[in-house]
N, C-alpha and C. Protein backbone atom coordinates (compact mmCIF):
# COMPACT_ATOMS: atom_id res chain seq x y z
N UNK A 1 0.64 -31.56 -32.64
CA UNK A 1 1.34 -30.36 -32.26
C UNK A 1 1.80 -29.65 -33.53
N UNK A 2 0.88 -28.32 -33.45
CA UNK A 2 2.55 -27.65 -34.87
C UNK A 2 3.07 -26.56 -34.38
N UNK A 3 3.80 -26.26 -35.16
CA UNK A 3 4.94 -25.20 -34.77
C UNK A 3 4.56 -23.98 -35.45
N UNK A 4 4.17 -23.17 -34.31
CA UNK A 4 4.07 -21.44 -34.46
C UNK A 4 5.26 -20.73 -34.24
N UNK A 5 5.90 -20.06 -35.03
CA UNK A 5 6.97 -19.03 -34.85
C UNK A 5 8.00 -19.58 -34.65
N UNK A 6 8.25 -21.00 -34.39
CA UNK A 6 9.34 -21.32 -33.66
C UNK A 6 9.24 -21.87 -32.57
N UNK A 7 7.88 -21.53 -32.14
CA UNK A 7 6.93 -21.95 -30.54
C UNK A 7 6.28 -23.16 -30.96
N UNK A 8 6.50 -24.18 -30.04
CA UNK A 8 5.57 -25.84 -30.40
C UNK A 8 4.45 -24.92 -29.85
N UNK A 9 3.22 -25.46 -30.31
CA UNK A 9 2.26 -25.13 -30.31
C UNK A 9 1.15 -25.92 -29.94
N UNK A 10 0.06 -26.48 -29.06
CA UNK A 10 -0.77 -27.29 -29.18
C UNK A 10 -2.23 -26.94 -29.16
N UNK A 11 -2.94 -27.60 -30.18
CA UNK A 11 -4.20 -27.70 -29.79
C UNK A 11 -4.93 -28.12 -28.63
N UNK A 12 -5.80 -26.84 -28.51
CA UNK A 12 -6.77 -27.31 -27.04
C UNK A 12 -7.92 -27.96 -27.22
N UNK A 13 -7.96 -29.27 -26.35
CA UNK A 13 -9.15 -30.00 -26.49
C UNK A 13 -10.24 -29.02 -25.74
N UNK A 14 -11.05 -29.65 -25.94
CA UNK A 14 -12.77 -29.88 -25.72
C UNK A 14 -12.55 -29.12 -23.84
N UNK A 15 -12.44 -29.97 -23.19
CA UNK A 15 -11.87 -29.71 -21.79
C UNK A 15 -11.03 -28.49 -21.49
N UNK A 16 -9.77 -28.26 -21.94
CA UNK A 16 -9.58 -27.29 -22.03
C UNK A 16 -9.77 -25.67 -22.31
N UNK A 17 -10.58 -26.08 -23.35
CA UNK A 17 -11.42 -24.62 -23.44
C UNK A 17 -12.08 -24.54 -22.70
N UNK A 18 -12.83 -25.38 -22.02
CA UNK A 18 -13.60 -25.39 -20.95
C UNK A 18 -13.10 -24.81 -19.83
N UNK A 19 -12.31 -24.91 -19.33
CA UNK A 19 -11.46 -24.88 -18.36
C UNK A 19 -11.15 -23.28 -18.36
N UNK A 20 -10.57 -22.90 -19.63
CA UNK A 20 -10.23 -21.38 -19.97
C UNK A 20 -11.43 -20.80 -19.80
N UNK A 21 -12.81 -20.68 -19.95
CA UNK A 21 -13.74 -20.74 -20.23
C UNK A 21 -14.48 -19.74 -18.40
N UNK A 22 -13.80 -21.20 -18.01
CA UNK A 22 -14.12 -20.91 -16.25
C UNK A 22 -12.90 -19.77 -15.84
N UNK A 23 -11.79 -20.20 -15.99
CA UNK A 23 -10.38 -19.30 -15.40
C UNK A 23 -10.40 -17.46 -15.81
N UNK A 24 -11.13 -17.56 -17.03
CA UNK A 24 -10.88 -15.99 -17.61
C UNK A 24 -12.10 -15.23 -16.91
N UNK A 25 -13.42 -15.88 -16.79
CA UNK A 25 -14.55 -14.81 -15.80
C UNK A 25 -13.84 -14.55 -14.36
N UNK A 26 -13.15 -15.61 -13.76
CA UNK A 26 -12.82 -15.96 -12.64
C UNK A 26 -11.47 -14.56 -12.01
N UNK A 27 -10.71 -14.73 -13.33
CA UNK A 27 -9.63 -13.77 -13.41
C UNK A 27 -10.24 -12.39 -13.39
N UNK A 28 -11.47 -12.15 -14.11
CA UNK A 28 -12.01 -10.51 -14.11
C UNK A 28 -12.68 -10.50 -12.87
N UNK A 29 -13.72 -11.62 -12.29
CA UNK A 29 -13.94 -11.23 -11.04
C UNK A 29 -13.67 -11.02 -10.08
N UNK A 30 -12.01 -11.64 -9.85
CA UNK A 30 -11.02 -11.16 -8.70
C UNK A 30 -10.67 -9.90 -8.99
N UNK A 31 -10.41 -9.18 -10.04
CA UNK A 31 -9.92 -8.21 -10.30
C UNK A 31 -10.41 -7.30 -9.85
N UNK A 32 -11.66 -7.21 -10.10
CA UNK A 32 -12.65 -6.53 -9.89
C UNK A 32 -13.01 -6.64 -9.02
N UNK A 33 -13.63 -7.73 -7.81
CA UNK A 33 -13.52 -7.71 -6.10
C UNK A 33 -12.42 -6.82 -5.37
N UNK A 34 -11.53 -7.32 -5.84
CA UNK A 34 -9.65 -6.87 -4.89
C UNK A 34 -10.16 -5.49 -4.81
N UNK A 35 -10.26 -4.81 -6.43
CA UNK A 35 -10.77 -3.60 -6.79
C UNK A 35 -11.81 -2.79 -5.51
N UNK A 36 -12.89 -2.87 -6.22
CA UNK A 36 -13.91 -2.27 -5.41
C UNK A 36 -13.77 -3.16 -3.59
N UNK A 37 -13.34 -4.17 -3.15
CA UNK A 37 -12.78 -4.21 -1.65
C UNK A 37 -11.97 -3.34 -1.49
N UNK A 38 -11.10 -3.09 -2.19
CA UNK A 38 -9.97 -2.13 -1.46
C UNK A 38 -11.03 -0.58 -1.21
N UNK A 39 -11.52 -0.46 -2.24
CA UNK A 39 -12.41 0.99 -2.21
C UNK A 39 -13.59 0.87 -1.01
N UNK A 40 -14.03 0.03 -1.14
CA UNK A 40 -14.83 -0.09 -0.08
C UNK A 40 -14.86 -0.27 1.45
N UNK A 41 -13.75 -1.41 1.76
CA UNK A 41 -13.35 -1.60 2.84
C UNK A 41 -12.90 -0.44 3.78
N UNK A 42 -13.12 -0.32 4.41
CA UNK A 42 -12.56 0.97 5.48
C UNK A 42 -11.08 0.32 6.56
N UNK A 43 -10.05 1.39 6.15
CA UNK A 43 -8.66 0.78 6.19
C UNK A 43 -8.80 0.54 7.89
N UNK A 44 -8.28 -0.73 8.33
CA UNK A 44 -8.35 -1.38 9.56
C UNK A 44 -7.57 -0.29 10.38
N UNK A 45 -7.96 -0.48 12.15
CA UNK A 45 -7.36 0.75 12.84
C UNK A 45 -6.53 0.00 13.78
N UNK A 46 -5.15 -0.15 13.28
CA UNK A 46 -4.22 -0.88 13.49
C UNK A 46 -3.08 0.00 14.43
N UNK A 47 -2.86 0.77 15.51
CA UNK A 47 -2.02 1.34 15.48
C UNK A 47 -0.47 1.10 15.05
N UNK A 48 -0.39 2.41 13.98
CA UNK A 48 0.70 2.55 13.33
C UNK A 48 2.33 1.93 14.00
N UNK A 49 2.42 2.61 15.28
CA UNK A 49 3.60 2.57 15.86
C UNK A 49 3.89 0.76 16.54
N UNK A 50 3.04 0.25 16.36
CA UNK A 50 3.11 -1.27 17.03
C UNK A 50 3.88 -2.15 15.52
N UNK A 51 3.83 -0.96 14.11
CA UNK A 51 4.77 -2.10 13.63
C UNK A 51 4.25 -2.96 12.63
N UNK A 52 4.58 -4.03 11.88
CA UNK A 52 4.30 -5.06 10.82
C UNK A 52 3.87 -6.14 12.02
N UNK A 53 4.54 -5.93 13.40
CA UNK A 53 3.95 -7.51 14.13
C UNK A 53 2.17 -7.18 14.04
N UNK A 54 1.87 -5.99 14.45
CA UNK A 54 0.35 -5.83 14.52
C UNK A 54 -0.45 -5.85 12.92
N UNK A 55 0.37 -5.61 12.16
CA UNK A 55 0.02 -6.02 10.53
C UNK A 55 -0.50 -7.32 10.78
N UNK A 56 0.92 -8.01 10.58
CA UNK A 56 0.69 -9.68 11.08
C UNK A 56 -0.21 -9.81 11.52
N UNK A 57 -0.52 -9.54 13.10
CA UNK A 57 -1.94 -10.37 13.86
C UNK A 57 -2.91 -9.92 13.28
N UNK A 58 -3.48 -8.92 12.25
CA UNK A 58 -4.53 -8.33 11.78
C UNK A 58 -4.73 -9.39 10.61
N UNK A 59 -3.93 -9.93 10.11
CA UNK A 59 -3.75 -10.69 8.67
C UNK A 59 -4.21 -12.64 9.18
N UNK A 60 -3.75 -12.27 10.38
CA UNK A 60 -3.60 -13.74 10.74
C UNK A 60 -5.28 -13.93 11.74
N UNK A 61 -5.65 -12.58 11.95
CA UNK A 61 -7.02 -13.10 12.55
C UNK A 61 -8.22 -13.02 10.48
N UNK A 62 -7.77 -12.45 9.69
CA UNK A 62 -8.49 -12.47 8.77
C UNK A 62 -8.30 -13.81 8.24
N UNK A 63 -7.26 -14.69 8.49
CA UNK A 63 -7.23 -15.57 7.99
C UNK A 63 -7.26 -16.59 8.72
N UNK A 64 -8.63 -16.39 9.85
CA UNK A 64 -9.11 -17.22 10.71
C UNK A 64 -10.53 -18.30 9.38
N UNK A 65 -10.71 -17.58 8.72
CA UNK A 65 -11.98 -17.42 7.62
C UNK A 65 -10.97 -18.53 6.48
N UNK A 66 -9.78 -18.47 6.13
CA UNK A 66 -9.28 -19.77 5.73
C UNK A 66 -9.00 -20.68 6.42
N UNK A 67 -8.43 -20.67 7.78
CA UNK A 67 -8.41 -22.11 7.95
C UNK A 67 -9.68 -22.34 7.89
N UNK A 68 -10.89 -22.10 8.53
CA UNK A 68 -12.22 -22.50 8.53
C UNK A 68 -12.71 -23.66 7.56
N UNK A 69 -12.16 -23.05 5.89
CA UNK A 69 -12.13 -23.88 4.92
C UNK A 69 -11.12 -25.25 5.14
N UNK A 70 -10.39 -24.94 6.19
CA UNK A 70 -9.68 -25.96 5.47
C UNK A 70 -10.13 -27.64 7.00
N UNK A 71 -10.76 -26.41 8.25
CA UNK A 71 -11.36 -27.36 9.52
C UNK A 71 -12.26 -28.14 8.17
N UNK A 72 -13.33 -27.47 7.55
CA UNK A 72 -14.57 -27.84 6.94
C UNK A 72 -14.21 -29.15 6.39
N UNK A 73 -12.98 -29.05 5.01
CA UNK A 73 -12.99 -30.05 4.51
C UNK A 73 -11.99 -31.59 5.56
N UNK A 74 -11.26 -31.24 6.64
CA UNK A 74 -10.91 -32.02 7.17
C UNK A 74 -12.06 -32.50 7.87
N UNK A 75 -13.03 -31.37 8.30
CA UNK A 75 -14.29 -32.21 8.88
C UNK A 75 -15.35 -33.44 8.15
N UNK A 76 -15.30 -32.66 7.06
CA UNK A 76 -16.32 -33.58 5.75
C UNK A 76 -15.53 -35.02 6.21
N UNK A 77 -14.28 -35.38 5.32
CA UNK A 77 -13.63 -35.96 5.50
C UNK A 77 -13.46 -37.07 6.43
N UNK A 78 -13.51 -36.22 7.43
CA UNK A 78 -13.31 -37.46 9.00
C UNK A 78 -14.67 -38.06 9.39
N UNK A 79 -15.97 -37.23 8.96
CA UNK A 79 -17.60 -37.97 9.23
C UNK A 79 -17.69 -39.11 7.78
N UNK A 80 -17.09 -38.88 6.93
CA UNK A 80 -17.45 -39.65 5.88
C UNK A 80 -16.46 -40.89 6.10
N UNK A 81 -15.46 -41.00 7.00
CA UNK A 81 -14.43 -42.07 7.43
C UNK A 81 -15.10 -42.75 8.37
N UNK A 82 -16.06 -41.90 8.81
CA UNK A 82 -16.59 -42.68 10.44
C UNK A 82 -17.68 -43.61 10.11
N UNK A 83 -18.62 -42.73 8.87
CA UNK A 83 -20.06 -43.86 8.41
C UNK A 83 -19.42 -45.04 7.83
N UNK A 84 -17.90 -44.93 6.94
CA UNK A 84 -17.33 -46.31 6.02
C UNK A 84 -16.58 -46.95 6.29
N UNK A 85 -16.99 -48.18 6.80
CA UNK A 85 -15.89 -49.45 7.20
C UNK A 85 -14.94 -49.38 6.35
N UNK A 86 -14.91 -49.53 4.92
CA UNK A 86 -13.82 -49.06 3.89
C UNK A 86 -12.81 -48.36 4.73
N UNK A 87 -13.36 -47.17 4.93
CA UNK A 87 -12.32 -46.42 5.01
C UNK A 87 -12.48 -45.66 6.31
N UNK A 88 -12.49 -46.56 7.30
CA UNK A 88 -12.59 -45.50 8.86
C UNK A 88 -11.10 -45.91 8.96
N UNK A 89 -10.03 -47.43 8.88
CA UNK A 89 -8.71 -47.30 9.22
C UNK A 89 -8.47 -45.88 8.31
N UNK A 90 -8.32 -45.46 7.19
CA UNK A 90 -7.55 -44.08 6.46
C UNK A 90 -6.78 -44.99 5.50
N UNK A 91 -6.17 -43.77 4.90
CA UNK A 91 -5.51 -44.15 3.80
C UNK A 91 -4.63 -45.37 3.83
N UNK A 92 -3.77 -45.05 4.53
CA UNK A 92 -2.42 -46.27 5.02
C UNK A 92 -3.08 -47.25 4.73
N UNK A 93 -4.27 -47.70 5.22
CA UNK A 93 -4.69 -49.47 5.27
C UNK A 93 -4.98 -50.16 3.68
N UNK A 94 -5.56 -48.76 3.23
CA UNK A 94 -6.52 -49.54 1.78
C UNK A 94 -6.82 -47.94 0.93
N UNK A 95 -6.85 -48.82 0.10
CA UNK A 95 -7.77 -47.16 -1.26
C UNK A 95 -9.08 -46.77 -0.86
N UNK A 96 -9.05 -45.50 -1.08
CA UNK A 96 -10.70 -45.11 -0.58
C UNK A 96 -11.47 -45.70 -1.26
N UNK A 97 -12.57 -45.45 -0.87
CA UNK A 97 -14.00 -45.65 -1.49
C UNK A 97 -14.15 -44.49 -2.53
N UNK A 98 -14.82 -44.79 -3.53
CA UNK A 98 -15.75 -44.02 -4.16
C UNK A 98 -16.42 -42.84 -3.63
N UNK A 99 -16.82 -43.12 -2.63
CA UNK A 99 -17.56 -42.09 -1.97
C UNK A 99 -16.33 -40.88 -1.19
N UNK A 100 -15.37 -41.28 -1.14
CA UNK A 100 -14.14 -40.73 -0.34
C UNK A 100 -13.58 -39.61 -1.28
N UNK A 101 -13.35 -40.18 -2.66
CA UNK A 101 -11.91 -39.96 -3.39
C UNK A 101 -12.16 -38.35 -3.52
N UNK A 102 -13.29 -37.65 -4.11
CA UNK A 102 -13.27 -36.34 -3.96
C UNK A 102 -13.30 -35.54 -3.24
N UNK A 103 -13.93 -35.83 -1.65
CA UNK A 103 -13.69 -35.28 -0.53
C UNK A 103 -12.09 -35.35 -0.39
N UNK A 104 -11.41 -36.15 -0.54
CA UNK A 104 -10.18 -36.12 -0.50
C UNK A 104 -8.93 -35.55 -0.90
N UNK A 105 -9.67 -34.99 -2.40
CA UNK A 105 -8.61 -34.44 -3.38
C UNK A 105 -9.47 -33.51 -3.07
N UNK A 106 -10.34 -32.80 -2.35
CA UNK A 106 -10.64 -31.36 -2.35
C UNK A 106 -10.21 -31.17 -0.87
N UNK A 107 -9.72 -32.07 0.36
CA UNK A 107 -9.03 -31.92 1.40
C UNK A 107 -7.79 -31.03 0.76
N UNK A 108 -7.05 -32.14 -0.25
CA UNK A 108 -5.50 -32.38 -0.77
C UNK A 108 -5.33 -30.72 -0.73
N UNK A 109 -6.47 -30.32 -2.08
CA UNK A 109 -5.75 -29.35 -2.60
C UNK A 109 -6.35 -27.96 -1.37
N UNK A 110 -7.17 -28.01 -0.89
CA UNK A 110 -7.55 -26.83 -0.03
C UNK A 110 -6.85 -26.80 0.96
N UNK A 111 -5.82 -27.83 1.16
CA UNK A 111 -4.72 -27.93 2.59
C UNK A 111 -3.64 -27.22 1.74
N UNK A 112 -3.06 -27.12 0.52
CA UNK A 112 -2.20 -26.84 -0.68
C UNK A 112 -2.48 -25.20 -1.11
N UNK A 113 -3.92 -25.04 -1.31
CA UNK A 113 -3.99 -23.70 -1.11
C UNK A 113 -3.98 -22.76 0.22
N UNK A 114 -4.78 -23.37 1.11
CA UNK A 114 -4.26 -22.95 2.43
C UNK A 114 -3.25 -22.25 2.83
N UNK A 115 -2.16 -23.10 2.62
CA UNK A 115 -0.81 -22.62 2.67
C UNK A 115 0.02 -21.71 2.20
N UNK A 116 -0.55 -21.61 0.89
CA UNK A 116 -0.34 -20.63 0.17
C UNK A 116 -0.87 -18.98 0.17
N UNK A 117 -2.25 -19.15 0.91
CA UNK A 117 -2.85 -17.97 0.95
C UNK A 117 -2.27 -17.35 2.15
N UNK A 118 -2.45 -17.95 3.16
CA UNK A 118 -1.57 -17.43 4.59
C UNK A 118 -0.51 -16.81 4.33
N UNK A 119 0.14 -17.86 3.62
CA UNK A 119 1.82 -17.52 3.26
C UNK A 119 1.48 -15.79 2.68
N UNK A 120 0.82 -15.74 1.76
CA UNK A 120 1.11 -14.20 0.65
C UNK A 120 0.30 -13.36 1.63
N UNK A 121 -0.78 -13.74 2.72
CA UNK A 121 -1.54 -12.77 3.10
C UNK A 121 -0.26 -12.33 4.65
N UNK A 122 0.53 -13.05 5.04
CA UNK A 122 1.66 -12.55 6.18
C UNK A 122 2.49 -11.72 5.37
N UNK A 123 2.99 -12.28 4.20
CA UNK A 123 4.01 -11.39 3.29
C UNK A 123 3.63 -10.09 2.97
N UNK A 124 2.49 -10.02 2.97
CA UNK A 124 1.76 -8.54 2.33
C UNK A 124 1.66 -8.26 3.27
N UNK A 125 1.10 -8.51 4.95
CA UNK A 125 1.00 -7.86 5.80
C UNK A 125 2.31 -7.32 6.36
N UNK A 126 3.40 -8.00 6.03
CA UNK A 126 4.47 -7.54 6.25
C UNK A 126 5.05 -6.29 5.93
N UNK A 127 4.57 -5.60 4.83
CA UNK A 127 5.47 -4.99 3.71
C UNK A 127 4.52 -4.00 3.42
N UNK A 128 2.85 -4.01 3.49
CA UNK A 128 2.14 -2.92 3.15
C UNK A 128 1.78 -1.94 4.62
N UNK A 129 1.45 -0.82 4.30
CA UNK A 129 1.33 0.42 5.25
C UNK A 129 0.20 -0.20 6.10
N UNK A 130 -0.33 0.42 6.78
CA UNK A 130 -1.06 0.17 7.30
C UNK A 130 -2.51 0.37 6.61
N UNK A 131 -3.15 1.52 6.24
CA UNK A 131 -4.21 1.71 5.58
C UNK A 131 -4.58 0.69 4.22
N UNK A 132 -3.15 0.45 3.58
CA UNK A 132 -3.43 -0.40 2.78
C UNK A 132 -3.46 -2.17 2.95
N UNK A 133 -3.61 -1.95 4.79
CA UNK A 133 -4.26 -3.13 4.99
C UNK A 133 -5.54 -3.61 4.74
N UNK A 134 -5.87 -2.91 4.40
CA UNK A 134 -7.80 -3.19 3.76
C UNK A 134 -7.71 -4.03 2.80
N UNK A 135 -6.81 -4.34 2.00
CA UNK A 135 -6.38 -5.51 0.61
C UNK A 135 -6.79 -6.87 1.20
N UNK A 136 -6.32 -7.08 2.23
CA UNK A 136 -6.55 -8.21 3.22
C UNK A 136 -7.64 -8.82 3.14
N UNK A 137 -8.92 -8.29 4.19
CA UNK A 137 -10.20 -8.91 3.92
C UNK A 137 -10.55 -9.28 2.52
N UNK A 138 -10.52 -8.61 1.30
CA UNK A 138 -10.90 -9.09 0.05
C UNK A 138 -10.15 -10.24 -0.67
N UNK A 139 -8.96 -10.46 0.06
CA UNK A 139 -8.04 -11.55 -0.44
C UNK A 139 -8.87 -12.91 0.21
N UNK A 140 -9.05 -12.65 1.10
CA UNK A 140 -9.48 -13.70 2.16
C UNK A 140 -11.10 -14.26 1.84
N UNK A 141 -12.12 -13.30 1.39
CA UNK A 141 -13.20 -13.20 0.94
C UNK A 141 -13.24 -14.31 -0.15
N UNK A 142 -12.75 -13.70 -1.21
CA UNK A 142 -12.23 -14.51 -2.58
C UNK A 142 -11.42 -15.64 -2.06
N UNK A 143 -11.00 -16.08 -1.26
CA UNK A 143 -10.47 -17.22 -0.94
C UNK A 143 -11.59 -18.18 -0.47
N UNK A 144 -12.49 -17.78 0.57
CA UNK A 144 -13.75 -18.90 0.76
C UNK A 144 -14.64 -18.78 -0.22
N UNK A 145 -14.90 -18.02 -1.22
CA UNK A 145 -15.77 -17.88 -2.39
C UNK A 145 -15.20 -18.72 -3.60
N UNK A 146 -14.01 -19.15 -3.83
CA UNK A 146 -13.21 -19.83 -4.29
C UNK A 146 -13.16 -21.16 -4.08
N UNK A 147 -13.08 -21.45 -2.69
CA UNK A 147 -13.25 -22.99 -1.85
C UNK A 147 -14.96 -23.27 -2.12
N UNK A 148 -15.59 -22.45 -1.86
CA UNK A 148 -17.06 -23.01 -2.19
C UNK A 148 -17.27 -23.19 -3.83
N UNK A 149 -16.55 -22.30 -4.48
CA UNK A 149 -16.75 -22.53 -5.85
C UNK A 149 -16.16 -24.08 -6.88
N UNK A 150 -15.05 -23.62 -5.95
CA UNK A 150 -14.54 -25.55 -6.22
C UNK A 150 -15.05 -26.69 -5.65
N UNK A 151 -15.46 -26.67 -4.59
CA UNK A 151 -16.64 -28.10 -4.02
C UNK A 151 -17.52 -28.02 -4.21
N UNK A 152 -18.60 -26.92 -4.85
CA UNK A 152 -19.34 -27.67 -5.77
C UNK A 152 -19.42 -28.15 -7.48
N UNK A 153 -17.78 -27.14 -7.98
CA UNK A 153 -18.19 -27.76 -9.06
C UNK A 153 -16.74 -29.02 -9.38
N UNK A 154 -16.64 -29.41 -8.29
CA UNK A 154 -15.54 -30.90 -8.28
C UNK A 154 -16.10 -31.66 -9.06
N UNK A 155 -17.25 -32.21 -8.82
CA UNK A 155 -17.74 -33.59 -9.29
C UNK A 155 -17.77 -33.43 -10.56
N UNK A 156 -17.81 -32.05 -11.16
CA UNK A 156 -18.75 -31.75 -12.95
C UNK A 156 -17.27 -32.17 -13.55
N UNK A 157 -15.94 -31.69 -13.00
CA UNK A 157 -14.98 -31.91 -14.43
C UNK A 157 -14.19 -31.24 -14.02
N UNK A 158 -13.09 -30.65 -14.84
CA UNK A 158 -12.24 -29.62 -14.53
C UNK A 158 -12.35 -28.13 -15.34
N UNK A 159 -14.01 -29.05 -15.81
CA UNK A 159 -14.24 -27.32 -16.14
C UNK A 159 -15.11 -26.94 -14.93
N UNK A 160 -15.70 -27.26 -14.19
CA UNK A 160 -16.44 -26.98 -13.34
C UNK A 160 -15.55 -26.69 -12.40
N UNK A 161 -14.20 -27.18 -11.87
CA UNK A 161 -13.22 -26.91 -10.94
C UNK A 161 -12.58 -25.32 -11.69
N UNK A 162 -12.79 -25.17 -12.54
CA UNK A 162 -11.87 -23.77 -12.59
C UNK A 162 -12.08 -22.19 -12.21
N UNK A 163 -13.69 -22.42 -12.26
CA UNK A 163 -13.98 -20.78 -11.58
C UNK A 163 -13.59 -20.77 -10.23
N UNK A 164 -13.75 -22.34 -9.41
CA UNK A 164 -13.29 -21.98 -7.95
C UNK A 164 -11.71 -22.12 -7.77
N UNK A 165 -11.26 -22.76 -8.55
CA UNK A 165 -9.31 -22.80 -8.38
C UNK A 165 -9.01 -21.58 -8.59
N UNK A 166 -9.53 -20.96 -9.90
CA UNK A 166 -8.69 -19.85 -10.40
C UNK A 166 -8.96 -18.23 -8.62
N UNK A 167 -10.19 -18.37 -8.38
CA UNK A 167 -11.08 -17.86 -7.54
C UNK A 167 -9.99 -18.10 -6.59
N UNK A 168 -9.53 -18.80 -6.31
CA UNK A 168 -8.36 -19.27 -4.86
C UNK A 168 -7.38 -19.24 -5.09
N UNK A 169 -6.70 -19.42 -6.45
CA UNK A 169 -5.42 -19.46 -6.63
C UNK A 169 -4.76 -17.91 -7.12
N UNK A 170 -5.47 -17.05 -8.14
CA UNK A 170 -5.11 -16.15 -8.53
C UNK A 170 -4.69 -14.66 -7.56
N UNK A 171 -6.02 -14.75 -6.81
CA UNK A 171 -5.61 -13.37 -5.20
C UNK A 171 -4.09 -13.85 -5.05
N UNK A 172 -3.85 -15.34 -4.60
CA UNK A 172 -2.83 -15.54 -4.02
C UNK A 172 -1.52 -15.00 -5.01
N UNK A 173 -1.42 -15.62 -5.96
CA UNK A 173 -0.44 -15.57 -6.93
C UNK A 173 0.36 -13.57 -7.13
N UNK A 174 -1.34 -12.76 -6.99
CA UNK A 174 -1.80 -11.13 -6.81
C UNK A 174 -0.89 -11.24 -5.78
N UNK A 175 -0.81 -11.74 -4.76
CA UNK A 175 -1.03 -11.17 -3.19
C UNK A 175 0.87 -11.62 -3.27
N UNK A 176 1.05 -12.60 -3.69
CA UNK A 176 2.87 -12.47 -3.79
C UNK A 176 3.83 -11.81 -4.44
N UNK A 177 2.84 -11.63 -5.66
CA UNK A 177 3.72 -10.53 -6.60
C UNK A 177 3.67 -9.47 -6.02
N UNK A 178 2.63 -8.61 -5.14
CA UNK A 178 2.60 -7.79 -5.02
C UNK A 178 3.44 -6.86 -4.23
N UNK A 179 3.81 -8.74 -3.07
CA UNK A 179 4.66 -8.64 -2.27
C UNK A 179 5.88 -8.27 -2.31
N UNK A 180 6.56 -8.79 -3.55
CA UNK A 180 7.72 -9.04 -4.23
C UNK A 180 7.97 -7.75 -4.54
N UNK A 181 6.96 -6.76 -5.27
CA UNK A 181 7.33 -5.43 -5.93
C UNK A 181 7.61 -4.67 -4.80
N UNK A 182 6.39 -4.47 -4.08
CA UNK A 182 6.82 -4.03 -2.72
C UNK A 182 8.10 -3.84 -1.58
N UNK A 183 8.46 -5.35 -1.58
CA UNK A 183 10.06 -5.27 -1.18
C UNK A 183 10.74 -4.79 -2.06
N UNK A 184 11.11 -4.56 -3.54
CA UNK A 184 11.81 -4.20 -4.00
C UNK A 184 11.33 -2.45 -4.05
N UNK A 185 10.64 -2.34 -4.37
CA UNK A 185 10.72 -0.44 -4.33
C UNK A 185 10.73 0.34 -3.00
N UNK A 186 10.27 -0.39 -1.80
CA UNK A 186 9.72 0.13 -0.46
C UNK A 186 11.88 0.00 0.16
């Protein structure tokens, strides 16, 4: 470690750059989706006078397309418990198998993002107009393009996990701040 400015400082391994490597294309291509979705999308026909509840159900049927991701990997999951005596009792009894452990930690974390995307995509539906409900579908888009981008590149490393994390995690992170400014100036 040395000390920049006053700032501890560390060198990035091998992996890490890697990692940055994946996160920074990942970061311009959300940018740039959200972007041209919002332009493209044609603003949903929500009537106005029904309110943020009809926001809501508009947000919450787009984010029929995340849970999907998240049935998928509970599905993987439960067929790969059923072929392995190992591991058909589940976790409680014994440690997975080999064959388990990454289906598992890509359950973990897609149940982890899940939650998170819903969460910012109700908050925004809460708080944005109506026309600028069109933000929506492209959040949601980039969210299963994200989940596919991380199960296949799980197995390579955590450089191979970062175009699809950042891909899933960043809309979201977008989609709360945005929220946040929103309540405060609206």
């Amino acid at each position: 470690m040395r000390r920049a400015g006053g700032i501890a400082a560390m060198a990035l391994g091998t992996e890490q750059k890697g990692v940055l490597r994946g996160v920074v294309p990942a970061a311009i291509f959300c940018a740039l989706f959200l972007a041209v979705g919002y332009v493209v999308v044609p603003p949903p026909e929500i009537p106005t006078a029904e309110g943020p509840g009809a926001r809501i159900a508009f947000a919450l049927e787009c984010d029929v397309f995340v849970f999907l991701c998240l049935v998928a990997a509970v599905g993987l999951v439960g067929n790969l418990r059923f072929f392995s005596p190992q591991d058909i009792q589940g976790s409680a009894v014994g440690n997975p198998s080999d064959r388990i452990k990454v289906p598992l930690a890509f359950l973990q974390n897609t149940l982890e993002q899940c939650v998170l995307a819903v969460g910012a995509h109700l908050a925004l539906a809460a708080v944005l107009r109506t026309p600028e409900m069109r933000l929506i579908p492209p959040l949601v888009a980039l969210f299963v393009i994200g989940r596919a981008a991380f199960w296949i590149g799980y197995r390579q490393s955590g450089i191979g996990r970062a175009f699809g994390f950042a891909t899933t995690f960043y809309p979201t992170v977008f989609a709360y701040g945005l929220a946040v400014v929103l309540l405060i100036v609206r």
